[in-house]
Protein backbone atom coordinates (compact mmCIF):
# COMPACT_ATOMS: atom_id res chain seq x y z
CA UNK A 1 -31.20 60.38 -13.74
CA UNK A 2 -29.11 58.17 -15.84
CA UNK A 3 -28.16 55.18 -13.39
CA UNK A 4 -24.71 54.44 -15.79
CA UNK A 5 -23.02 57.36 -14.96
CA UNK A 6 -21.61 57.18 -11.32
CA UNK A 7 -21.37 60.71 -11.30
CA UNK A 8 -25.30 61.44 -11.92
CA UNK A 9 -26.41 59.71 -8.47
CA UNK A 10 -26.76 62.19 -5.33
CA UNK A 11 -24.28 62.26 -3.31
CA UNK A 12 -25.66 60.83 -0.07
CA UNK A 13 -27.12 58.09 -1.75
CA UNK A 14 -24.04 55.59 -0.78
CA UNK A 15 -24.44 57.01 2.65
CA UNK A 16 -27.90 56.64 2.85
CA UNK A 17 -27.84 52.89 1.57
CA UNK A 18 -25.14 52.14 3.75
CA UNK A 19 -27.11 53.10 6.86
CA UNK A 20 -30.39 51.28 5.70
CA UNK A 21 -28.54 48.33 5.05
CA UNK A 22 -26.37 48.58 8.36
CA UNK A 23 -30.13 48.58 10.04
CA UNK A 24 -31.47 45.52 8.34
CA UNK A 25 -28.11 43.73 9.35
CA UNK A 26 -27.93 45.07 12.65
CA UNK A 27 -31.59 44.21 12.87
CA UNK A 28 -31.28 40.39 11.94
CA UNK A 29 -28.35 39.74 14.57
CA UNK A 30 -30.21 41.21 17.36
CA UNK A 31 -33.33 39.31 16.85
CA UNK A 32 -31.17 36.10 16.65
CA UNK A 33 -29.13 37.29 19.75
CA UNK A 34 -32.73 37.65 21.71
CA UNK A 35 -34.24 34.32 20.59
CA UNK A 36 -30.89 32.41 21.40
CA UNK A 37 -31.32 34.18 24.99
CA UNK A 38 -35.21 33.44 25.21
CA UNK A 39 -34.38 30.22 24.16
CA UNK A 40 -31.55 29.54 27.23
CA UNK A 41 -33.86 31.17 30.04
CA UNK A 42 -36.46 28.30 29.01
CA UNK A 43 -34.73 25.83 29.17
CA UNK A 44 -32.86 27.04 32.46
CA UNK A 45 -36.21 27.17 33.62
CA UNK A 46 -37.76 23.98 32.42
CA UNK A 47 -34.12 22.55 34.47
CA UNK A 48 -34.84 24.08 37.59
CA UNK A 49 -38.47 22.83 37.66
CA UNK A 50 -37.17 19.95 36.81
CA UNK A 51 -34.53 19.96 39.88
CA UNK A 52 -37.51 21.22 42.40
CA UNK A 53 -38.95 18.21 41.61
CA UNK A 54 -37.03 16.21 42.82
């Protein structure tokens, strides 16, 4: 396959690579979505032992 010519790469390539790379991406945010919420619920919790406390 000669990679200079546009024309020689399969035609679902882009597609493919677009998908794989929508994954990684899509991926990424959702793992920083779900610590940021871990994150919160701890220290809601660490609050409201704090507050029974008291």
């Amino acid at each position: 396959m000669n990679m200079r010519d546009h024309h020689d790469i399969p035609f679902a390539m882009p597609l493919l690579m677009a998908a794989v790379t929508g994954y990684i991406i899509g991926f990424v945010i959702l793992s920083w979505i779900m610590k940021e919420h871990e994150e919160q619920i701890l220290k809601n919790d660490q609050q409201n032992s704090m507050d029974d406390e008291s």
